[in-house]
N, C-alpha and C. Protein backbone atom coordinates (compact mmCIF):
# COMPACT_ATOMS: atom_id res chain seq x y z
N UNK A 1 15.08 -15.92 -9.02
CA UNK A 1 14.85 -17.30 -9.40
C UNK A 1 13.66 -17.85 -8.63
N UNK A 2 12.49 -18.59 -9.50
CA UNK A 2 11.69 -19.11 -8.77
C UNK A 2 11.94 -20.20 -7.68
N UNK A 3 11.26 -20.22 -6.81
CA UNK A 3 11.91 -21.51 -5.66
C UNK A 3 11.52 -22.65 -6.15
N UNK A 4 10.15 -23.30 -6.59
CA UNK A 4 10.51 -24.39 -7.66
C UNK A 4 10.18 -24.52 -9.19
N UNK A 5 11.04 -25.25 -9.57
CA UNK A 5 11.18 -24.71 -11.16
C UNK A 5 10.21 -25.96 -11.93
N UNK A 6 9.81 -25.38 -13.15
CA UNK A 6 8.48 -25.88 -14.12
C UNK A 6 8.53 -27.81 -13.69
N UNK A 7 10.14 -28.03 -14.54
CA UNK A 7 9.83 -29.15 -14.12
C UNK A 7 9.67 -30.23 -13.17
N UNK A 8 9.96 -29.82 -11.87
CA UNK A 8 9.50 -30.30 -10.34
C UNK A 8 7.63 -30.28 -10.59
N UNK A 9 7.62 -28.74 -10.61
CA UNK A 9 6.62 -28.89 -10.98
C UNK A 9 5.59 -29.78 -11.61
N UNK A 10 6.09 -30.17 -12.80
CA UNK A 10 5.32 -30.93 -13.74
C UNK A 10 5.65 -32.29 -12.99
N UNK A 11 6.52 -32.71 -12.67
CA UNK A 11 7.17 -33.76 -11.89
C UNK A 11 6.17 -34.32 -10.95
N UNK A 12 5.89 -33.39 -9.93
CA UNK A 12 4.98 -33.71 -8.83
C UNK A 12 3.65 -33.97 -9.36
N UNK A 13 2.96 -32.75 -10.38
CA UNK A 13 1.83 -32.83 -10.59
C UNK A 13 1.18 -34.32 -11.12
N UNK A 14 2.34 -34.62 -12.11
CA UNK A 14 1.96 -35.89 -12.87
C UNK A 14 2.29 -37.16 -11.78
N UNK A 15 2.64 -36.99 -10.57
CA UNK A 15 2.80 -38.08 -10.07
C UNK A 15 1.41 -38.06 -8.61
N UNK A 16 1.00 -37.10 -9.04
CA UNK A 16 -0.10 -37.18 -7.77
C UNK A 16 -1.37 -37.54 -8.76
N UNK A 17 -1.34 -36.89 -10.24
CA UNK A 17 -2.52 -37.71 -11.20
C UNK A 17 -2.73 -39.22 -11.58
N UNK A 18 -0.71 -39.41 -11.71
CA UNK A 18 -1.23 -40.86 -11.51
C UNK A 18 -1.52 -41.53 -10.21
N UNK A 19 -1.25 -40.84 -9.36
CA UNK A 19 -1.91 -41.67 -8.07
C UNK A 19 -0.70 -42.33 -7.29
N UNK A 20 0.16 -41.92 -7.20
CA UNK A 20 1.35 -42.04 -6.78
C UNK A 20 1.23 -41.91 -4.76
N UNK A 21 0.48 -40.59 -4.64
CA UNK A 21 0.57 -40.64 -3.28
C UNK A 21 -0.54 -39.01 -3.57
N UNK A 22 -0.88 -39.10 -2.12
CA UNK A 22 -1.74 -37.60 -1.64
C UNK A 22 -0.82 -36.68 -1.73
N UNK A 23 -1.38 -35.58 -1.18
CA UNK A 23 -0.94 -34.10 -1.72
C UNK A 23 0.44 -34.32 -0.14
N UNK A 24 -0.22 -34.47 0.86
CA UNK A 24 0.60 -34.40 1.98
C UNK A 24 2.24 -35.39 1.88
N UNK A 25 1.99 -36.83 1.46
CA UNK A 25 3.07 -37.50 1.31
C UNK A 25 3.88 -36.74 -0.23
N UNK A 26 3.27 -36.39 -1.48
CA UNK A 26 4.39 -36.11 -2.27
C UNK A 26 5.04 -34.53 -2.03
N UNK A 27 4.25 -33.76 -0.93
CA UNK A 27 5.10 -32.55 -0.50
C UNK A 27 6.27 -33.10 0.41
N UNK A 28 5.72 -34.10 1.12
CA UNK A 28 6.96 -34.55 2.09
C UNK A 28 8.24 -35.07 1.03
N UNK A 29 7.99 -35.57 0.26
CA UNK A 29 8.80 -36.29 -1.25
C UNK A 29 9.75 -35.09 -1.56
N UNK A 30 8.75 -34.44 -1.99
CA UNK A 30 9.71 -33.48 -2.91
C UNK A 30 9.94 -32.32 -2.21
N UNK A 31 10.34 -32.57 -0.94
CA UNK A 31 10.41 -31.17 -0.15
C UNK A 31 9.94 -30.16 -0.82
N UNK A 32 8.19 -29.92 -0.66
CA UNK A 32 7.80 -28.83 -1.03
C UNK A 32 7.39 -28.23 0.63
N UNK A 33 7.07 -26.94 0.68
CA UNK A 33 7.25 -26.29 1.81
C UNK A 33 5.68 -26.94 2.70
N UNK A 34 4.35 -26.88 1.93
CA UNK A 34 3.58 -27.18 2.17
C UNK A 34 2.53 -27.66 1.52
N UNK A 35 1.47 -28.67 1.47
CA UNK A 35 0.64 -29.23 0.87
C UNK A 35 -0.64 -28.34 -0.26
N UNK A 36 -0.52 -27.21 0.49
CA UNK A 36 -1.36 -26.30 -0.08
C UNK A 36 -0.71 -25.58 -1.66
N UNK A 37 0.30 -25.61 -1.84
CA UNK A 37 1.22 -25.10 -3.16
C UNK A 37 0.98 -26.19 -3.87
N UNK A 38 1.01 -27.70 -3.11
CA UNK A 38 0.90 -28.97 -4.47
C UNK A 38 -0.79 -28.90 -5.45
N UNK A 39 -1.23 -28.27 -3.96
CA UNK A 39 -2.91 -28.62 -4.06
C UNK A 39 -3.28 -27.53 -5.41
N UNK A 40 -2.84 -26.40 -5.06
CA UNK A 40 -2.49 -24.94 -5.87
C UNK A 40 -1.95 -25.68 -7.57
N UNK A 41 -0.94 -25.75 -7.48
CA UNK A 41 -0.40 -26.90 -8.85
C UNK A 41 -1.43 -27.17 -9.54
N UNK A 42 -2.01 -28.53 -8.74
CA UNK A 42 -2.81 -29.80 -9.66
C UNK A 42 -4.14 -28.66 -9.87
N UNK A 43 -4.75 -27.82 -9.46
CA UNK A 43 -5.66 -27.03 -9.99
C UNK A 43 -5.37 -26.01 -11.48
N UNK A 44 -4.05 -25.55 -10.98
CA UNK A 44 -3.83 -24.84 -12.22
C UNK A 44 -3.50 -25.57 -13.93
N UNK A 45 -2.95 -26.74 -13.20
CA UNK A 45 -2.50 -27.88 -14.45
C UNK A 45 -4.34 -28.24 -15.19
N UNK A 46 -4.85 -28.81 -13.75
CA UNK A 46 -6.42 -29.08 -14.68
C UNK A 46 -6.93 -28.05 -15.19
N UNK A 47 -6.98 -26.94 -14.88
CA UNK A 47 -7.71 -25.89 -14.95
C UNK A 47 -6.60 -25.44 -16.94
N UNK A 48 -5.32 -25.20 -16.63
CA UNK A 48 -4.33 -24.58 -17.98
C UNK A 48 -3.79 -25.23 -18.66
N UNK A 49 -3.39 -26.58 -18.15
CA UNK A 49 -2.58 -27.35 -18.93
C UNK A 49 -0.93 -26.99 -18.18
N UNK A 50 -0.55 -27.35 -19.04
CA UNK A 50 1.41 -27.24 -18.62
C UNK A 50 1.66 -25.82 -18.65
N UNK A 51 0.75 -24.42 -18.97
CA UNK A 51 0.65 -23.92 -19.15
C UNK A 51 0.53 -22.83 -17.53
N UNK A 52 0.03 -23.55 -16.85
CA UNK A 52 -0.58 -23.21 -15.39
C UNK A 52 0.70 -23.01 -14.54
N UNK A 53 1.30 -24.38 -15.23
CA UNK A 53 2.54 -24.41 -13.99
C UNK A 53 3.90 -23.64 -14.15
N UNK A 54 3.81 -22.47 -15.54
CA UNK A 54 5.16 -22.11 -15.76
C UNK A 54 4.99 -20.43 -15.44
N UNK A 55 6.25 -20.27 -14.76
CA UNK A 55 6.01 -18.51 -13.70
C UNK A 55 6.47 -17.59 -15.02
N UNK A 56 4.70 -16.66 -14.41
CA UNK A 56 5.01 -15.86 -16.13
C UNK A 56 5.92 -14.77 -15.39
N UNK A 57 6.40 -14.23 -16.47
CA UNK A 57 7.79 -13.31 -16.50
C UNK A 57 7.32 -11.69 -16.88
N UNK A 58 6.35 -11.91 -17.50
CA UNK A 58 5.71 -10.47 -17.81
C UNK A 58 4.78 -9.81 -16.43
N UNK A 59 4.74 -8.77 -16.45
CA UNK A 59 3.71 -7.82 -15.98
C UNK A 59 2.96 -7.58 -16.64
N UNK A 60 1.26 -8.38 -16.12
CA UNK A 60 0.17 -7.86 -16.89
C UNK A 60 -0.20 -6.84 -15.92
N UNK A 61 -1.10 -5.97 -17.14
CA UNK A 61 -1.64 -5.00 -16.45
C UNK A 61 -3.15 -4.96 -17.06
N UNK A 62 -3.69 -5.13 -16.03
CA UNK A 62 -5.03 -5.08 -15.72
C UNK A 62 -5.96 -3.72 -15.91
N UNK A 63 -7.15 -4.01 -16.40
CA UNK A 63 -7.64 -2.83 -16.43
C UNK A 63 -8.50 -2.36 -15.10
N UNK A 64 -9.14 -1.20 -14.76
CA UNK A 64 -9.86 -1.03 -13.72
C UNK A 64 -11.06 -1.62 -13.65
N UNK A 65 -12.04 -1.55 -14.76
CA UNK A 65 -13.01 -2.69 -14.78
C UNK A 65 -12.52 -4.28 -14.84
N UNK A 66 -11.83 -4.75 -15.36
CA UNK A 66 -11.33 -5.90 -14.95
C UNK A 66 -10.93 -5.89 -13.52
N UNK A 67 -10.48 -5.40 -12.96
CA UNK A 67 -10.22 -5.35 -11.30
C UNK A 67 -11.18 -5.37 -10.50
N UNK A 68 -12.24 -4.52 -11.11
CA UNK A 68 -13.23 -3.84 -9.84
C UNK A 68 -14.08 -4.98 -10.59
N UNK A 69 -14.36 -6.04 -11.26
CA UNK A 69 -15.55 -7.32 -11.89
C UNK A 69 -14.76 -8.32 -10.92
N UNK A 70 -13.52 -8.49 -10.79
CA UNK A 70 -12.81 -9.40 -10.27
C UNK A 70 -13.35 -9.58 -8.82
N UNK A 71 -13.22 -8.42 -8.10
CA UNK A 71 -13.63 -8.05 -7.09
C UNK A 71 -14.52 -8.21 -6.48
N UNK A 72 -16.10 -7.69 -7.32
CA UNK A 72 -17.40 -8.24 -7.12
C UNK A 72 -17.45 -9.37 -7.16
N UNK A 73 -17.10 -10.26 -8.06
CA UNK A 73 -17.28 -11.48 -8.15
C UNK A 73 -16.93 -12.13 -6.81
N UNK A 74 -15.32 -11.83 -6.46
CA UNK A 74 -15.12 -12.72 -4.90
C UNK A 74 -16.28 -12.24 -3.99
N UNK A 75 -16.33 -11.41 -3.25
CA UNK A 75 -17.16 -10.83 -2.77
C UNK A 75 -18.83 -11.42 -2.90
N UNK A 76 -19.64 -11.36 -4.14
CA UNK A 76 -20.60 -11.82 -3.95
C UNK A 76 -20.94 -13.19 -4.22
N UNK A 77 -19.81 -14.16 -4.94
CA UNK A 77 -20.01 -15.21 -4.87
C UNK A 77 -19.06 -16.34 -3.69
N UNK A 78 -19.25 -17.27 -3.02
CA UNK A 78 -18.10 -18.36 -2.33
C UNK A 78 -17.48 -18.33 -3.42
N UNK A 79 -16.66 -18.58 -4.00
CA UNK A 79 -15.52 -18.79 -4.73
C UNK A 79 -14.44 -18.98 -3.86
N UNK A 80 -13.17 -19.34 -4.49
CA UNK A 80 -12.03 -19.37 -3.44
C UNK A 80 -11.55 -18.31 -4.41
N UNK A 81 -10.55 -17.79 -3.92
CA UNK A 81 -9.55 -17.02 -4.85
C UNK A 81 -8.84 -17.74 -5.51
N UNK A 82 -8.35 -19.20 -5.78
CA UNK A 82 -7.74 -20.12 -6.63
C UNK A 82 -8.39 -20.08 -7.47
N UNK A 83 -9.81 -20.72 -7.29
CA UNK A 83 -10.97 -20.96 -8.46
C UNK A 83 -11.39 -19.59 -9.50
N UNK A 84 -11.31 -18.80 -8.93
CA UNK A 84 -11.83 -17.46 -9.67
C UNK A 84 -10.92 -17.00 -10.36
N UNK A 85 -9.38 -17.03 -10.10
CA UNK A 85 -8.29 -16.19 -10.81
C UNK A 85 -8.33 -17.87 -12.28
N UNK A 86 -8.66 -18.91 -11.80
CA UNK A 86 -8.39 -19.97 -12.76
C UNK A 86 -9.34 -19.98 -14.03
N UNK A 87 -10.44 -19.44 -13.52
CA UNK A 87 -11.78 -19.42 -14.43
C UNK A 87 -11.30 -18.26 -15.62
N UNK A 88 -10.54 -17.41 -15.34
CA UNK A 88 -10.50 -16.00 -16.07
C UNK A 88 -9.11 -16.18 -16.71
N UNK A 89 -8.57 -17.34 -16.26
CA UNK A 89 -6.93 -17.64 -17.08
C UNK A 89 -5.61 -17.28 -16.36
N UNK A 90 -6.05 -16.41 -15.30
CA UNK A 90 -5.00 -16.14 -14.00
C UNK A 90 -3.91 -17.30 -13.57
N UNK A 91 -2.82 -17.21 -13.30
CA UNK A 91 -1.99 -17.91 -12.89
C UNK A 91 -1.56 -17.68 -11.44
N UNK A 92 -2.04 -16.25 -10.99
CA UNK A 92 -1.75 -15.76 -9.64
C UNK A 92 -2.82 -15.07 -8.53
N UNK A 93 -3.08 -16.69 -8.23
CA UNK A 93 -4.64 -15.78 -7.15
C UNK A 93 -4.04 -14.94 -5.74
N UNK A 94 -2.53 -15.11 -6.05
CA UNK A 94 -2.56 -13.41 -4.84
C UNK A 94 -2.73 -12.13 -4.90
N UNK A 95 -2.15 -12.13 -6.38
CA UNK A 95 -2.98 -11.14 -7.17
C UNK A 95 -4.65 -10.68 -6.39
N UNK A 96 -5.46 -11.41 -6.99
CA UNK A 96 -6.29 -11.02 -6.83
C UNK A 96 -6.82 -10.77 -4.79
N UNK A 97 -5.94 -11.31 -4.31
CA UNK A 97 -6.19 -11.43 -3.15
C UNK A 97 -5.80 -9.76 -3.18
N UNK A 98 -4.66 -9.40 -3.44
CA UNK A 98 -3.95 -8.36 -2.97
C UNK A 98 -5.33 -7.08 -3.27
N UNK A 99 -5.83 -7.19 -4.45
CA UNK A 99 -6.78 -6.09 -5.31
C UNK A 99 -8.35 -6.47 -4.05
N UNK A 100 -8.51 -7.16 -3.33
CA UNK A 100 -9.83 -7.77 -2.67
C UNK A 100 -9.44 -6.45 -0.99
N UNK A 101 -7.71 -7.25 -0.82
CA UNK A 101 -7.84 -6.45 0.36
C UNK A 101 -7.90 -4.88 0.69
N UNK A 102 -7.16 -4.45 -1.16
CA UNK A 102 -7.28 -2.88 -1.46
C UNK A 102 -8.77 -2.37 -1.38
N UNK A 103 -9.54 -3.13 -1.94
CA UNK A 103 -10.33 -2.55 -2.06
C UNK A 103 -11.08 -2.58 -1.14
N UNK A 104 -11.50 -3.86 0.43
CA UNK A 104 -11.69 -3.34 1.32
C UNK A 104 -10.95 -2.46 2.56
N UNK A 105 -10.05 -1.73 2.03
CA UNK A 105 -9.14 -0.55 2.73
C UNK A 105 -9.70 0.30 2.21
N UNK A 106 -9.58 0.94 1.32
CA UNK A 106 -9.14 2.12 0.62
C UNK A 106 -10.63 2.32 -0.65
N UNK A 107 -11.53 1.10 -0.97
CA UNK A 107 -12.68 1.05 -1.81
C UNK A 107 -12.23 0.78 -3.59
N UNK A 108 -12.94 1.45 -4.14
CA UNK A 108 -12.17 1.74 -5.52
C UNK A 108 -11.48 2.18 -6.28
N UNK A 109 -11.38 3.06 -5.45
CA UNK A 109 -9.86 4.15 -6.04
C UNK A 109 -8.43 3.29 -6.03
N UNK A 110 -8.29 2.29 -5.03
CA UNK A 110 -7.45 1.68 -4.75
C UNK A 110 -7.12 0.93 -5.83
N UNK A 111 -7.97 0.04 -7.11
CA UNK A 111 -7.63 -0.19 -8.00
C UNK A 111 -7.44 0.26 -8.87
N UNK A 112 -7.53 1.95 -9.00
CA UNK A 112 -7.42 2.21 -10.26
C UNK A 112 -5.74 2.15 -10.88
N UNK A 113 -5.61 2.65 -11.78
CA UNK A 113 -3.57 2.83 -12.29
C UNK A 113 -3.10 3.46 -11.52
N UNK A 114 -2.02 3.65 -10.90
CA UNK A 114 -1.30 4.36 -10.17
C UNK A 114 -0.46 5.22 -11.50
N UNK A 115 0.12 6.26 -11.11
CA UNK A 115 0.90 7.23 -12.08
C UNK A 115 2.23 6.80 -11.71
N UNK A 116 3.04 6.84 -12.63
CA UNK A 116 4.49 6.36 -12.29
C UNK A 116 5.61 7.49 -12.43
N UNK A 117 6.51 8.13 -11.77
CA UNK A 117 6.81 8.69 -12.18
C UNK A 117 7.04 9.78 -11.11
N UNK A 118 7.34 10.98 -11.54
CA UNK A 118 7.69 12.35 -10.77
C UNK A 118 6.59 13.22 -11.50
N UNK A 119 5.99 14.02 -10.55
CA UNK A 119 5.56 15.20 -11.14
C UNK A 119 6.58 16.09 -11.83
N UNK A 120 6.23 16.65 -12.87
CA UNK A 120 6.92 17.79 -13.72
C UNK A 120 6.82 19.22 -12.62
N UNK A 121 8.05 19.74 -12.35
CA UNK A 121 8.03 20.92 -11.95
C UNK A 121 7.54 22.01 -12.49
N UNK A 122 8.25 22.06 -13.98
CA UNK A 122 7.94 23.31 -14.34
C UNK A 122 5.95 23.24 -15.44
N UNK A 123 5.45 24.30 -14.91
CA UNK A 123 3.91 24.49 -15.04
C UNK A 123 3.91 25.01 -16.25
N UNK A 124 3.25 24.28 -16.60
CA UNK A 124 2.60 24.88 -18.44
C UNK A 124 2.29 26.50 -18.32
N UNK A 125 2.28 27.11 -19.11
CA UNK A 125 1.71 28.83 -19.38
C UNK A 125 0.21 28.23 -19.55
N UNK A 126 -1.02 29.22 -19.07
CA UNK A 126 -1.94 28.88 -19.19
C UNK A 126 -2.34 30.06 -20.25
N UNK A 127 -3.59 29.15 -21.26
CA UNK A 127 -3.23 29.50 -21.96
C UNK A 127 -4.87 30.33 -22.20
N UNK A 128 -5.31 31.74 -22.33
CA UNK A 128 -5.70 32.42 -22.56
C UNK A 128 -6.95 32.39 -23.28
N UNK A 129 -7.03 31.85 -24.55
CA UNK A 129 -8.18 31.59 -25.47
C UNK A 129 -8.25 30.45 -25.54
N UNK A 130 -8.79 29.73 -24.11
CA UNK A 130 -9.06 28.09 -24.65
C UNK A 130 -10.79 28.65 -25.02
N UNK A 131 -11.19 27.32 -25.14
CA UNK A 131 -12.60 27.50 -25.50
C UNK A 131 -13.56 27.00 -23.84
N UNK A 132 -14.57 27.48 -24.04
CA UNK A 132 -15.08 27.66 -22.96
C UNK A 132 -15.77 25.94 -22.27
N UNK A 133 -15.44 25.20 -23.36
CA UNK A 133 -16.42 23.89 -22.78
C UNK A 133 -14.73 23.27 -22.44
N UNK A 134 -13.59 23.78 -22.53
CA UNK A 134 -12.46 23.21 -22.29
C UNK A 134 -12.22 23.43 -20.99
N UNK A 135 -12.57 24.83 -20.46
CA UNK A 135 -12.25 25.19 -19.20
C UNK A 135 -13.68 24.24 -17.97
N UNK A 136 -14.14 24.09 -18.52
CA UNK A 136 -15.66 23.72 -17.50
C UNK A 136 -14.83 22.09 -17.55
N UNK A 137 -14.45 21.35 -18.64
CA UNK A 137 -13.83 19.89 -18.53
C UNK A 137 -12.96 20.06 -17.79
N UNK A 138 -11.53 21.16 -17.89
CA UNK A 138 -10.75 21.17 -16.63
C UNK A 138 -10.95 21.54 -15.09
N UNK A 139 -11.78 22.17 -14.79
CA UNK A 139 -12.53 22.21 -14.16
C UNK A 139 -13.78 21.36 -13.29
N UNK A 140 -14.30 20.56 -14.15
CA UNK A 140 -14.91 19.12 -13.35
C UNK A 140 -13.42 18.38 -13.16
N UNK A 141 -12.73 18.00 -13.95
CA UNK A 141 -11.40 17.26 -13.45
C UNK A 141 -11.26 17.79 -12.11
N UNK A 142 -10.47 19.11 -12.30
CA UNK A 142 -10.05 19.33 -10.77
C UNK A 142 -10.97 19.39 -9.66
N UNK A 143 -12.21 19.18 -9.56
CA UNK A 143 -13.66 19.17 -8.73
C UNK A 143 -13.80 17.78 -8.40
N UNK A 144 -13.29 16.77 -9.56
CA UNK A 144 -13.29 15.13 -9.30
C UNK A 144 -11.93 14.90 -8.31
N UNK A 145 -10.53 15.56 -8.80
CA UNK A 145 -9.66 15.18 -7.70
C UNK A 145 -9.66 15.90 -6.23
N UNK A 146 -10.47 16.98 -6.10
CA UNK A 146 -10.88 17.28 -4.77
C UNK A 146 -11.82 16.64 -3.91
N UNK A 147 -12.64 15.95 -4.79
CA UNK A 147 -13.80 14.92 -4.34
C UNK A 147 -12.85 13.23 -3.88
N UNK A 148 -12.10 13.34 -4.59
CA UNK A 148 -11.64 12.03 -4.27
C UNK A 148 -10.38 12.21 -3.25
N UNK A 149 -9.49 12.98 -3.03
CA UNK A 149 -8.74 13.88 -1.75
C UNK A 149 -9.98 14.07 -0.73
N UNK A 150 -11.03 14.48 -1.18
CA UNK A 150 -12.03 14.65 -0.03
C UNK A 150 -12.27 12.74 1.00
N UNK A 151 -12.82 12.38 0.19
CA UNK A 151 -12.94 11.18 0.61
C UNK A 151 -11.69 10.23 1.32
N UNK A 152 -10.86 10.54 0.85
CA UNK A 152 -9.31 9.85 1.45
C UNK A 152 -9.06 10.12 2.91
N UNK A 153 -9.19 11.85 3.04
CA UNK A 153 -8.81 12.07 3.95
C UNK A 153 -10.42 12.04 5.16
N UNK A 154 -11.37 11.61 4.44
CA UNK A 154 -12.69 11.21 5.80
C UNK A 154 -12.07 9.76 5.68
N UNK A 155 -11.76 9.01 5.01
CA UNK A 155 -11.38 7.73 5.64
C UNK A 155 -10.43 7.67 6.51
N UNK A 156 -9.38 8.46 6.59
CA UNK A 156 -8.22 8.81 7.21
C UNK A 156 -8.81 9.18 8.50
N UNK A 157 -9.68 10.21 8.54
CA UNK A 157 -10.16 10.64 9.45
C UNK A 157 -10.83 9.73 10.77
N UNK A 158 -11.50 9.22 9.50
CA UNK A 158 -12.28 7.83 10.68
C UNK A 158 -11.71 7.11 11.38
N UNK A 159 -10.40 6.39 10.72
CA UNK A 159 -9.48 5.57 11.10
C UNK A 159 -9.01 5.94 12.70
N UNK A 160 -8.66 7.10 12.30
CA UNK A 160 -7.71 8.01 13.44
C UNK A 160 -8.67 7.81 14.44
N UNK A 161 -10.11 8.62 14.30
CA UNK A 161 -10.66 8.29 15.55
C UNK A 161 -11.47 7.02 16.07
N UNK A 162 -11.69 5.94 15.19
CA UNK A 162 -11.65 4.97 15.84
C UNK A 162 -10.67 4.50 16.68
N UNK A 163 -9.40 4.59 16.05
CA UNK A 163 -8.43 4.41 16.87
C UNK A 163 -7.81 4.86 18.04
N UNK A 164 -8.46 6.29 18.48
CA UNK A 164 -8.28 6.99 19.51
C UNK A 164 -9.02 6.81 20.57
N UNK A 165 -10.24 6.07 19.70
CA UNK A 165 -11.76 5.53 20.39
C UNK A 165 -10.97 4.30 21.35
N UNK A 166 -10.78 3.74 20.53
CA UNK A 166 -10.19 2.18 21.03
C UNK A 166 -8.93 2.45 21.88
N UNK A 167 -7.94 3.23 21.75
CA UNK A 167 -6.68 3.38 22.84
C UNK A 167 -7.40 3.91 24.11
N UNK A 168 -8.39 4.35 24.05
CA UNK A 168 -9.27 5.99 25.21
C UNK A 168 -9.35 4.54 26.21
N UNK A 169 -10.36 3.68 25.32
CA UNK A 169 -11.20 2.74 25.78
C UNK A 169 -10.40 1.47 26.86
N UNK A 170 -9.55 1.52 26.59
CA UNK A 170 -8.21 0.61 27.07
C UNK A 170 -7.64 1.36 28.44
N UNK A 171 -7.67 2.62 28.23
CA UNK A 171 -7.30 3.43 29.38
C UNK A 171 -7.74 3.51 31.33
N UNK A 172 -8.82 3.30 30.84
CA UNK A 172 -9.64 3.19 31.82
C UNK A 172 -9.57 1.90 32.76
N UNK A 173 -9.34 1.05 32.07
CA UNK A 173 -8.88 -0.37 32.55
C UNK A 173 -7.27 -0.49 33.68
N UNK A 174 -6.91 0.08 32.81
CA UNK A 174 -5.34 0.16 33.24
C UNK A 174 -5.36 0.70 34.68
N UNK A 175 -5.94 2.18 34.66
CA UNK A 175 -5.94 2.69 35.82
C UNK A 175 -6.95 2.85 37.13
N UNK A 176 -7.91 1.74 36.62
CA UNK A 176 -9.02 1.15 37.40
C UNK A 176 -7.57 -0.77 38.66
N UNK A 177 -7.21 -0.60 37.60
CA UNK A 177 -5.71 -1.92 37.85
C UNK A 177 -4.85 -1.12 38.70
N UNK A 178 -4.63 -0.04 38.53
CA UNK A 178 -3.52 0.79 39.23
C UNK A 178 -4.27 0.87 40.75
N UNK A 179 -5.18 1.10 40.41
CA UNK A 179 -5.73 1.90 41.76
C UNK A 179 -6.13 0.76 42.59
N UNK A 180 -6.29 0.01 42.27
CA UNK A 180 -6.81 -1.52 43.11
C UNK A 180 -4.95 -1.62 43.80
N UNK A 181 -4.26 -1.95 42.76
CA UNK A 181 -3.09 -2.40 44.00
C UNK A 181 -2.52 -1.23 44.67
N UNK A 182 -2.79 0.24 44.49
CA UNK A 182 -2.54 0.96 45.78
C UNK A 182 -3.25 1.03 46.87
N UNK A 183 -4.44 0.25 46.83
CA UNK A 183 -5.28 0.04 47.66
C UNK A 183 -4.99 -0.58 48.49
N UNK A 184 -4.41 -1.91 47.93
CA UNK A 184 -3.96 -3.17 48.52
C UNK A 184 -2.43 -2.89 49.08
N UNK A 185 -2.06 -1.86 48.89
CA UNK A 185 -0.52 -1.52 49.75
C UNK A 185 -0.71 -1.15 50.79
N UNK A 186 -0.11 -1.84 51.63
CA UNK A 186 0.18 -1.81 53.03
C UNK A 186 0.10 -0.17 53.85
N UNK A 187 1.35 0.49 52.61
CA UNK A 187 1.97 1.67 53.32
C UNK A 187 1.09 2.51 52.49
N UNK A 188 -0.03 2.71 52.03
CA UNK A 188 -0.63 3.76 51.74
C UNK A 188 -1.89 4.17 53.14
């Protein structure tokens, strides 16, 4: 169940258009958690209509160029993430937040579809007389998912040793601290 429902929603919105009170006094009103969700509201209402304020129930699914345009866009323009998911008809700029932070983790791969599902155990028979521009296509395939396993695991890689960089780096401190107060002991 959503925590507040359409018509609170619509409730608040229309009472901060007519001018009823600021964003801060009608959150205090309507016990909303914080001013920033009312503020969130009255954008999506101007921006959709009554349309903005009702929690969709479906799973859209996005394409990878739609993700990775989404993306550029935050990125090379100020935009907020409110304004940009509103311009394109979005109802959920965490959404897009979520696809901004993938992709500075992990790059583009991170948006593409994920596979759902279990791998199939049992392996096809391979099959003997394919044709020869079939085997060179399966073949760049499996050359593209080694390229992209390649790359995963140098990011992986990096990670690790930055991070080993940065614990090393910390080390030295500690026992530069150690050695000062055995200094300072009496009984040494």
């Amino acid at each position: 169940m959503a925590k507040y429902s359409f018509e609170l929603k619509q409730k608040v919105v229309q009472a901060y258009l007519s001018g009823e009170g600021g964003y801060e006094y009608l959150a205090k009103k309507y016990a909303i958690a914080h001013k920033c969700i009312l503020q969130r509201w009255v954008s999506a209402y101007k921006e959709m209509g009554s349309d903005g304020l009702i929690r969709s129930r479906k799973n859209k699914n996005y394409s990878f160029d739609f993700k990775l345009h989404m993306v550029e866009s935050y990125l090379t323009t100020e935009v907020s993430y409110q304004d940009l998911a509103l311009s394109v008809g979005m109802n959920t700029p965490t959404l897009l937040t979520k696809w901004v932070n993938d992709f500075r983790i992990a790059g583009p791969d991170a948006l593409k579809p994920k596979t759902k599902g279990r791998l199939s155990k049992v392996t096809k028979p391979k099959d003997i007389s394919k044709p020869i521009a079939e085997k060179i296509n399966s073949d760049s395939k499996y050359l593209k998912q080694l390229e992209e396993e390649n790359l995963k695991l140098r990011i992986e890689n990096a990670y690790l040793k930055e991070l080993r960089r940065l614990r090393l780096e910390g080390e030295p401190q500690n026992k530069k601290r150690e050695l000062s107060k055995v200094s300072e002991d009496p009984l040494n």
